[in-house]
N, C-alpha and C. Protein backbone atom coordinates (compact mmCIF):
# COMPACT_ATOMS: atom_id res chain seq x y z
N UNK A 1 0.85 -1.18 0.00
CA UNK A 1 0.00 0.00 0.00
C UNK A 1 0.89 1.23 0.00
N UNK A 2 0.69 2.37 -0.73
CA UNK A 2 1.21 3.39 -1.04
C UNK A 2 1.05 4.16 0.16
N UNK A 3 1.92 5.08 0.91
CA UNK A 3 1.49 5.87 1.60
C UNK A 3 1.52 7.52 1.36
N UNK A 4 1.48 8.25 2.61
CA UNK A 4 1.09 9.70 2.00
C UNK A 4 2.94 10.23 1.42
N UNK A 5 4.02 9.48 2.26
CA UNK A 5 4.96 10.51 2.35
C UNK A 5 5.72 9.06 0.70
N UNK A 6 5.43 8.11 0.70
CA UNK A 6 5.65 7.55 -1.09
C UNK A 6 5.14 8.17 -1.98
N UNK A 7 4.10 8.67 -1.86
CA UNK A 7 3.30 9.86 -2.66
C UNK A 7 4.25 10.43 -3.18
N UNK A 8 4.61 11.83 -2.05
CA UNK A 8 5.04 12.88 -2.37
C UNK A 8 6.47 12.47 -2.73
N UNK A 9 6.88 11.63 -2.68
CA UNK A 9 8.36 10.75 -2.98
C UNK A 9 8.22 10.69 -4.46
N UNK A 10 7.52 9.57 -5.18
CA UNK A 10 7.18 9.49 -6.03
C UNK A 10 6.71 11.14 -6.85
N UNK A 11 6.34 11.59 -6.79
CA UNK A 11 5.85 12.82 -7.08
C UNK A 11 7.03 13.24 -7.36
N UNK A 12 7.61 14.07 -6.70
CA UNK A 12 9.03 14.70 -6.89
C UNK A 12 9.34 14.05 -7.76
N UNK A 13 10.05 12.73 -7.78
CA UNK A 13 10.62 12.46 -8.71
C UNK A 13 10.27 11.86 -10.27
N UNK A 14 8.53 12.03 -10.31
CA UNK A 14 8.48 12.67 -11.54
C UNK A 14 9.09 13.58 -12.00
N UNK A 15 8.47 14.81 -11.28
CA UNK A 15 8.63 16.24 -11.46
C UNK A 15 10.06 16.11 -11.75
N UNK A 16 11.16 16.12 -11.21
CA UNK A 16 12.81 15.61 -11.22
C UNK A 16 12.93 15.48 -12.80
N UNK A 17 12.45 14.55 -12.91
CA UNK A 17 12.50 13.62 -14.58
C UNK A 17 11.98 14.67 -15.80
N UNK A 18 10.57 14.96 -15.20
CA UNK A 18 9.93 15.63 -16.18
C UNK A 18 10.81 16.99 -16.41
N UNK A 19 11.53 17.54 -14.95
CA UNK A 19 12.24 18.85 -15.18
C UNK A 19 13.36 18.35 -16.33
N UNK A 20 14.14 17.54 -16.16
CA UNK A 20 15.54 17.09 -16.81
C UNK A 20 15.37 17.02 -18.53
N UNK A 21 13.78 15.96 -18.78
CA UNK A 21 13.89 15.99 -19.92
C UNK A 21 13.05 17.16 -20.88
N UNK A 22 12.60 17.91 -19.69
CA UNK A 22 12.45 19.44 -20.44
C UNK A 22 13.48 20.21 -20.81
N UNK A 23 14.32 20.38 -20.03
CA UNK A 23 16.09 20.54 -19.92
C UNK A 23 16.94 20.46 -21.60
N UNK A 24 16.27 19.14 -21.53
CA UNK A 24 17.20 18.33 -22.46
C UNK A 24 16.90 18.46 -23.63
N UNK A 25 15.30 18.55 -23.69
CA UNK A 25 14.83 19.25 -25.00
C UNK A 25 15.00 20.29 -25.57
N UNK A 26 14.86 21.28 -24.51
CA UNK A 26 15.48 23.10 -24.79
C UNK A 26 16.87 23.08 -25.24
N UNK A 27 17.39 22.00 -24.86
CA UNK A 27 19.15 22.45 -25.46
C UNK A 27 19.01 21.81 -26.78
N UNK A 28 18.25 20.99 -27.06
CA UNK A 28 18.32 20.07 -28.52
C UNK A 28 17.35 21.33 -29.73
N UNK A 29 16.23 21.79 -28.79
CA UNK A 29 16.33 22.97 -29.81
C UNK A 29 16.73 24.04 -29.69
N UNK A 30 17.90 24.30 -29.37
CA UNK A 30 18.31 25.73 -29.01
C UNK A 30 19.97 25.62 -30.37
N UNK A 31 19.33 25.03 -31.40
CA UNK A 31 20.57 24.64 -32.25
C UNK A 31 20.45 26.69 -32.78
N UNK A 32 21.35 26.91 -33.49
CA UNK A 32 21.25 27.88 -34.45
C UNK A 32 20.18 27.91 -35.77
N UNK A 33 19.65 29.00 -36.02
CA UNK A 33 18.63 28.93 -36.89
C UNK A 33 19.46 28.75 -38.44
N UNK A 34 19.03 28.44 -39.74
CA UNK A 34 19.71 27.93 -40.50
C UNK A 34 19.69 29.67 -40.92
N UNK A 35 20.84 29.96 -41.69
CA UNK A 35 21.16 30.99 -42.30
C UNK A 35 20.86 31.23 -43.55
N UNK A 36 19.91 32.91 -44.12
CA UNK A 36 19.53 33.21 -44.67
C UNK A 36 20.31 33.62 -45.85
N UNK A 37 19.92 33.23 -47.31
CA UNK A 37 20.95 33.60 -48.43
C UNK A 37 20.13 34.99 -49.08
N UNK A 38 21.13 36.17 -48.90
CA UNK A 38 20.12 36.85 -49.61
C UNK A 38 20.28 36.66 -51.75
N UNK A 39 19.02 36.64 -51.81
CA UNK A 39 18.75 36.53 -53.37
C UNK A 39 19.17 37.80 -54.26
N UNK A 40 19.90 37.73 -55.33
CA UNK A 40 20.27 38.88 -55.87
C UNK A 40 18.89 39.36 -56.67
N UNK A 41 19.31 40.77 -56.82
CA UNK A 41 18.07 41.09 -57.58
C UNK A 41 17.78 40.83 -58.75
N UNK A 42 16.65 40.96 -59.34
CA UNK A 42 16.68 40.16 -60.56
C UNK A 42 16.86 41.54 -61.64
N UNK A 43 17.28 41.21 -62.43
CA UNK A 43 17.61 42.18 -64.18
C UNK A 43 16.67 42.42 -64.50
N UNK A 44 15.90 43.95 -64.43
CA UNK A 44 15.00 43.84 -65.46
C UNK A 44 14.60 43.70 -66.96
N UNK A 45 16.09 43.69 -67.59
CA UNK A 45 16.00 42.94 -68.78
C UNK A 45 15.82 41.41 -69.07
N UNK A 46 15.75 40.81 -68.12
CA UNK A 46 15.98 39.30 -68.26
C UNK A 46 14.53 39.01 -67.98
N UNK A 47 13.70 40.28 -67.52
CA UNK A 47 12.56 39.59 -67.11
C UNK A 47 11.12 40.31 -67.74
N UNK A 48 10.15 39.68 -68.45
CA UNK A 48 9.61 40.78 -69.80
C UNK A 48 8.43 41.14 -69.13
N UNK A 49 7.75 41.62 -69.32
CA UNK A 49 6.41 41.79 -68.64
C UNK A 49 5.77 40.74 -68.50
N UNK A 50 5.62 39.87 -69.41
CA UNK A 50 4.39 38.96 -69.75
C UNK A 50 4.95 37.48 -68.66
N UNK A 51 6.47 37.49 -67.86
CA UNK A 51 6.84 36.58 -67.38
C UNK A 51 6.64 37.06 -66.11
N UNK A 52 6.88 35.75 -64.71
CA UNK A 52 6.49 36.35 -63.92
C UNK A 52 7.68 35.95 -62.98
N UNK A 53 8.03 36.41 -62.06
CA UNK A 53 8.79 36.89 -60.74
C UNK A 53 9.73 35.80 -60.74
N UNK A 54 10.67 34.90 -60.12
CA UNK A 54 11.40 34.00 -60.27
C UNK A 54 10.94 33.05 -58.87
N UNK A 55 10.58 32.16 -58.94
CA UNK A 55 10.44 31.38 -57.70
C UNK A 55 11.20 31.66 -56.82
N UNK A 56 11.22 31.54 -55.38
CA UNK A 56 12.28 31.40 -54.31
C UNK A 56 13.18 29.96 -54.20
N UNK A 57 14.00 30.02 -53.51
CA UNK A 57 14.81 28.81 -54.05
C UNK A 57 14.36 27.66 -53.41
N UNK A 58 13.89 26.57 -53.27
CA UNK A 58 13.28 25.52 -52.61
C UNK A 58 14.33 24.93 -51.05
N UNK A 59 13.44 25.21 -50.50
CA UNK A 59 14.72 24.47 -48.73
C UNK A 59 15.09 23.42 -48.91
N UNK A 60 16.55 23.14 -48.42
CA UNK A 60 17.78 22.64 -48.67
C UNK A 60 17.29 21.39 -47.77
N UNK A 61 17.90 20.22 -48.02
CA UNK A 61 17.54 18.93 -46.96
C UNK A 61 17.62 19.19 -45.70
N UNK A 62 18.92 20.25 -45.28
CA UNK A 62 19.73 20.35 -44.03
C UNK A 62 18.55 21.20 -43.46
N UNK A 63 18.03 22.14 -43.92
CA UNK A 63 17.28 22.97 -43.36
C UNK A 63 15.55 22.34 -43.18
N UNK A 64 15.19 20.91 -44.49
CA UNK A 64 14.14 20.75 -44.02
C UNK A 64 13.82 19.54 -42.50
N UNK A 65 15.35 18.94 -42.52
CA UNK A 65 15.48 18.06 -41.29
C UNK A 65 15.81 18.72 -40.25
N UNK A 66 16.16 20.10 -40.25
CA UNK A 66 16.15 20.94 -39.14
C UNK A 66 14.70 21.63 -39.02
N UNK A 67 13.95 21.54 -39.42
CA UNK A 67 12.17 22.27 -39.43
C UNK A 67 11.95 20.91 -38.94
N UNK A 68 12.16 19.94 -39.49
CA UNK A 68 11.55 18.32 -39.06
C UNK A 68 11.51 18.05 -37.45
N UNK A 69 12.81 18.47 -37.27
CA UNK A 69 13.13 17.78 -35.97
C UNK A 69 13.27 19.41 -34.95
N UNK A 70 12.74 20.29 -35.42
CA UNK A 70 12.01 20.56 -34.41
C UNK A 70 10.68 20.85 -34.17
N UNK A 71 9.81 20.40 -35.38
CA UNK A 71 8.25 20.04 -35.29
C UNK A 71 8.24 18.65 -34.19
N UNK A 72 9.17 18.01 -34.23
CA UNK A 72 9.28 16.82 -33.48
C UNK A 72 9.62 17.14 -32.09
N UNK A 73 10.84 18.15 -31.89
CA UNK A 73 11.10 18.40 -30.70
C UNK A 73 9.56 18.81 -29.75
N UNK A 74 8.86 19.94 -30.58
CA UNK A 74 7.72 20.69 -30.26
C UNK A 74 6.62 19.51 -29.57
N UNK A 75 6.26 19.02 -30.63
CA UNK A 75 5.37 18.06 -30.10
C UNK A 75 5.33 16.99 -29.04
N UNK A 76 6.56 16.53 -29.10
CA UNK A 76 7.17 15.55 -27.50
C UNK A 76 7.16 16.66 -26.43
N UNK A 77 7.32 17.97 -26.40
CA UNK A 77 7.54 18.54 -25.01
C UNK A 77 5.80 18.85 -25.17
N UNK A 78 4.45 19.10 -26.15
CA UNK A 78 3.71 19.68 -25.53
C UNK A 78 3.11 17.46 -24.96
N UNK A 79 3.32 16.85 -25.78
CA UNK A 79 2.76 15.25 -25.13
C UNK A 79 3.53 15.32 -23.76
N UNK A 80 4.93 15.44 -23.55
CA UNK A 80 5.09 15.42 -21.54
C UNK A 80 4.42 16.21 -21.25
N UNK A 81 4.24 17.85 -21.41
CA UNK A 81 3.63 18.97 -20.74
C UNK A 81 2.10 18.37 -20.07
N UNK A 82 1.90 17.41 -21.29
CA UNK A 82 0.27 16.86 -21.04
C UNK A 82 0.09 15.62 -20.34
N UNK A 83 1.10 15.01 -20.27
CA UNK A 83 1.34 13.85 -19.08
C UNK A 83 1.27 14.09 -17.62
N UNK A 84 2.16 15.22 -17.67
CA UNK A 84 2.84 15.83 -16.23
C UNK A 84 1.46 16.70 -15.98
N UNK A 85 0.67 17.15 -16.53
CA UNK A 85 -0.66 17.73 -16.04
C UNK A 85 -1.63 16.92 -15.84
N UNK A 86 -1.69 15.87 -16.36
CA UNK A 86 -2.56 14.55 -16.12
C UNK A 86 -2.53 14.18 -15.13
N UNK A 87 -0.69 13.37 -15.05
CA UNK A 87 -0.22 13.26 -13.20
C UNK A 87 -0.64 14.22 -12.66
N UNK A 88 -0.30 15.41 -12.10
CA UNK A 88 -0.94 16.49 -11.04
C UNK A 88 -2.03 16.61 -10.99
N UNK A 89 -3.39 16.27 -11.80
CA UNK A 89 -4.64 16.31 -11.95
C UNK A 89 -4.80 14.89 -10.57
N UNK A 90 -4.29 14.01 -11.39
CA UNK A 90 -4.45 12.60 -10.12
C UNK A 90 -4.15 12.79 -9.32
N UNK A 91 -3.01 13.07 -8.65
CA UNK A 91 -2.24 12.97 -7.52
C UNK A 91 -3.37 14.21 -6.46
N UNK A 92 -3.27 15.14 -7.56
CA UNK A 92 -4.47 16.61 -6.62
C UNK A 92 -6.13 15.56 -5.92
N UNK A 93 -6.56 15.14 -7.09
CA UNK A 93 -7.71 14.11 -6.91
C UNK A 93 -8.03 13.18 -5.73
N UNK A 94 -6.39 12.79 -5.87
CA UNK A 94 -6.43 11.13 -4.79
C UNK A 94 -6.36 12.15 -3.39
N UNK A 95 -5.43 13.28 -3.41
CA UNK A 95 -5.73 14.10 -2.05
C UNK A 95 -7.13 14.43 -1.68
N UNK A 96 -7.48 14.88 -2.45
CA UNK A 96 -9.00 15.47 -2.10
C UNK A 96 -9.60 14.54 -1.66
N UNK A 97 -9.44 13.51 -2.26
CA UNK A 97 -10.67 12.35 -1.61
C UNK A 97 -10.24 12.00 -0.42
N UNK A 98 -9.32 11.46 -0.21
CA UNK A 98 -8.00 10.93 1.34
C UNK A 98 -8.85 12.06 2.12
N UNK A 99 -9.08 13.60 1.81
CA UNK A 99 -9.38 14.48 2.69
C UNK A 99 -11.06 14.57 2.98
N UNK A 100 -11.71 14.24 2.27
CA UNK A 100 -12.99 14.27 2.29
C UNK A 100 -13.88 13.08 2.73
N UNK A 101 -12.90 11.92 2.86
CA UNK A 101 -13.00 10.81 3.53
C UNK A 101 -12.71 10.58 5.13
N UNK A 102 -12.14 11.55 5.51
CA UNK A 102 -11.70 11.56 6.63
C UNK A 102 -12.91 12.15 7.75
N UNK A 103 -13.23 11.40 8.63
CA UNK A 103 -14.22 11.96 9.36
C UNK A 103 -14.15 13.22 10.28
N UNK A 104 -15.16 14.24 10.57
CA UNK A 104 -15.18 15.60 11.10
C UNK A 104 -14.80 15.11 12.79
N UNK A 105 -14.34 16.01 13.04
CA UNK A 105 -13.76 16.16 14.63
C UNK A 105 -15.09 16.33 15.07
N UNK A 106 -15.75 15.17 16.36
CA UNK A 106 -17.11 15.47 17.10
C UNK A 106 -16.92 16.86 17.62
N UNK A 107 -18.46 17.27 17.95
CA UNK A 107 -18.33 18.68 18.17
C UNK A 107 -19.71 18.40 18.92
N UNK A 108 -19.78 19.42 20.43
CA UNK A 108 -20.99 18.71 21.20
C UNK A 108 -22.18 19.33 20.35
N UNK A 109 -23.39 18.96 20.88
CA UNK A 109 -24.49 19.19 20.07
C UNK A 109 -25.59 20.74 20.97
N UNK A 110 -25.95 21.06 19.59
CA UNK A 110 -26.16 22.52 20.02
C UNK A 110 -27.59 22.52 20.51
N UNK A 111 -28.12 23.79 21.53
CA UNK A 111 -28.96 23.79 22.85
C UNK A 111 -30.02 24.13 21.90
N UNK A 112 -31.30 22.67 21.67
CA UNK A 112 -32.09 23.49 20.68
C UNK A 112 -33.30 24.47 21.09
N UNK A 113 -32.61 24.96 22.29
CA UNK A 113 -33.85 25.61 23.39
C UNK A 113 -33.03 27.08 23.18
N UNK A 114 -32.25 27.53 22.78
CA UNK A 114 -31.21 28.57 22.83
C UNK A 114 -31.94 29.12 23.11
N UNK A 115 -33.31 29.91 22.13
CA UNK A 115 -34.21 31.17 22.07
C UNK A 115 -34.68 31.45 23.25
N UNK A 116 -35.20 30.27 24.53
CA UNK A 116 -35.90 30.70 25.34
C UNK A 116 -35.01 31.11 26.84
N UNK A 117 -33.67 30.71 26.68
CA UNK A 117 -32.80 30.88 27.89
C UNK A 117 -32.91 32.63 27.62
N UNK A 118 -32.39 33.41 29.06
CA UNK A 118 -32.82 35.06 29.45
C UNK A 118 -30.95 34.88 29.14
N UNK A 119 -31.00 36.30 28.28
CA UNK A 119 -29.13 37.20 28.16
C UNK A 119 -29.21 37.29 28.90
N UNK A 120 -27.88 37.58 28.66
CA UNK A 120 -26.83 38.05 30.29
C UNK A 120 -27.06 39.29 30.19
N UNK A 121 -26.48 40.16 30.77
CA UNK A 121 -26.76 41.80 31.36
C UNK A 121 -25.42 42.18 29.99
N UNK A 122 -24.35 41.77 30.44
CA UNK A 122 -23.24 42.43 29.68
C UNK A 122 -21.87 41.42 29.49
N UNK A 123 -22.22 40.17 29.18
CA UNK A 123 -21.23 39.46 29.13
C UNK A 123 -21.23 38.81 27.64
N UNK A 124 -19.79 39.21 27.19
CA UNK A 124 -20.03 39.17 26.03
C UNK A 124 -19.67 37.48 25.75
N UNK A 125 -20.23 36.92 24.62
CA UNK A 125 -20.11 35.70 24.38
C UNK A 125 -19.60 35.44 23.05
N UNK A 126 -18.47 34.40 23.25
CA UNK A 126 -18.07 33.57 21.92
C UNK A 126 -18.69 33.05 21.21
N UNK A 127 -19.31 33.54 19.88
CA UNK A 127 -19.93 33.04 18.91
C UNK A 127 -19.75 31.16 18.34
N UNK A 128 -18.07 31.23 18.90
CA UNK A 128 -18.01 29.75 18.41
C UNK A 128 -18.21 28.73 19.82
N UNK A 129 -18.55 29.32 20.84
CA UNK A 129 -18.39 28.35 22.05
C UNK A 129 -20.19 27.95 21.97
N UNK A 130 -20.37 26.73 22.09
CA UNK A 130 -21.90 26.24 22.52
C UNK A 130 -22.56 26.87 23.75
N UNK A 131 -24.06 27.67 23.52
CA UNK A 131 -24.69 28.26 24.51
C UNK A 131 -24.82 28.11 25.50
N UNK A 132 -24.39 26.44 25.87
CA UNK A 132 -24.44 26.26 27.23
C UNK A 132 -23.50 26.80 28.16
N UNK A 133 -22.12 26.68 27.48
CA UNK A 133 -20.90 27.40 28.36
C UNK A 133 -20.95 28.62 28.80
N UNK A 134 -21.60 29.38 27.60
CA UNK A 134 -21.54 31.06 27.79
C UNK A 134 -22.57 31.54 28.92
N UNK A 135 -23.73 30.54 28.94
CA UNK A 135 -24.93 30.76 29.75
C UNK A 135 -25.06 29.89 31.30
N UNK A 136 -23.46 29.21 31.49
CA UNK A 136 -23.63 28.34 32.49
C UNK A 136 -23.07 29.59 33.97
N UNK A 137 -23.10 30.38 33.66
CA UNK A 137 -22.41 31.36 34.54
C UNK A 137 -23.48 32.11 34.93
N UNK A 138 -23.90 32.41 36.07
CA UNK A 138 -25.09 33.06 36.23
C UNK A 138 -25.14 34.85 36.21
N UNK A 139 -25.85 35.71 35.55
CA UNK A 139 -25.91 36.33 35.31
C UNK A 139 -25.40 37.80 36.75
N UNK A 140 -24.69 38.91 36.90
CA UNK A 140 -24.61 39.48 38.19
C UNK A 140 -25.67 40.00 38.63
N UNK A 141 -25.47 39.59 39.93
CA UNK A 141 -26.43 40.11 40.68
C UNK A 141 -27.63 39.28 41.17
N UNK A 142 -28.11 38.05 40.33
CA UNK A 142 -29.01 37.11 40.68
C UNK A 142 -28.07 35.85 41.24
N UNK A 143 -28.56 35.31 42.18
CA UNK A 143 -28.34 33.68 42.59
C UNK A 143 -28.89 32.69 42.08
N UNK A 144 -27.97 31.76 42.01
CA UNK A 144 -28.39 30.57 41.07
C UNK A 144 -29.35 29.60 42.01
C-alpha cells in the first residue's frame, strides 16, 4: 500500500525527470537557426512583362530536417507537458478524496432551546463556544 509521504516521494521524482527531460529538450532545440541567403536582384531585362517573378529557391535537406526535428522536438515537449498535467490532476484528486474521507472532529451538540434561555446583562459571548458554556455562569447580581 502506497502511503502519503511515497506519494510525495514518487511525485518529486516525476517532477525531477519531467524537469531534466524538459532541460534536455530546450538544449536540442536551441541549435542555431539555418542561415539566410540573400537573393540577388533580378535584371530587369531578363525579365519581360508577360513573365512572372522568379520562384524562391526551394529548402535545402539540411534545413528541411532541421524544421523536421524541431516540429518533433515541439510536439514531444507539448505530449510530456500533457502527461505531467494529467499526473498532477491525479495525484491533486487522490488528495482530495484521502481528505474528504476523513471523518469531522465530534463537536458537542447545540442547545435546541437557545431562544428561550434570558441574556446576560453584559457578558459578552463567543460566537463559536456552545450556549451552554456562555450561559452556564449566572448572570450578576441574581443567585443561582
Amino acid at each position: 500500500m502506497v502511503g502519503g509521504t511515497d506519494r510525495t516521494v514518487l511525485a518529486s521524482r516525476f517532477l525531477a525527470c519531467l524537469l531534466a527531460i524538459c532541460c534536455c529538450l530546450s538544449s536540442a532545440a536551441s541549435q542555431e537557426p539555418p542561415a539566410i541567403e540573400n537573393t540577388p536582384a533580378a535584371d530587369e531585362s531578363s525579365t519581360s512583362a508577360g513573365e512572372t517573378a522568379p520562384k524562391p529557391n526551394p529548402l535545402s535537406p539540411k534545413q528541411r530536417s532541421q524544421i523536421v526535428s524541431a516540429g518533433v522536438v515541439l510536439l514531444s515537449v507539448v505530449i510530456v507537458l500533457g502527461i505531467a498535467l494529467l499526473a498532477v490532476v491525479l495525484l491533486i484528486g487522490a488528495r482530495a478524496r484521502r481528505l474528504i474521507r476523513t471523518p469531522l472532529p465530534d463537536c458537542q451538540p447545540r442547545d435546541e432551546y437557545w431562544f428561550l434561555r434570558k441574556k446576560a446583562e453584559s457578558t459578552p459571548r463567543d460566537p463559536l463556544l456552545p450556549p451552554d458554556s456562555a450561559s452556564s455562569t449566572p448572570p450578576s447580581g441574581e443567585s443561582a
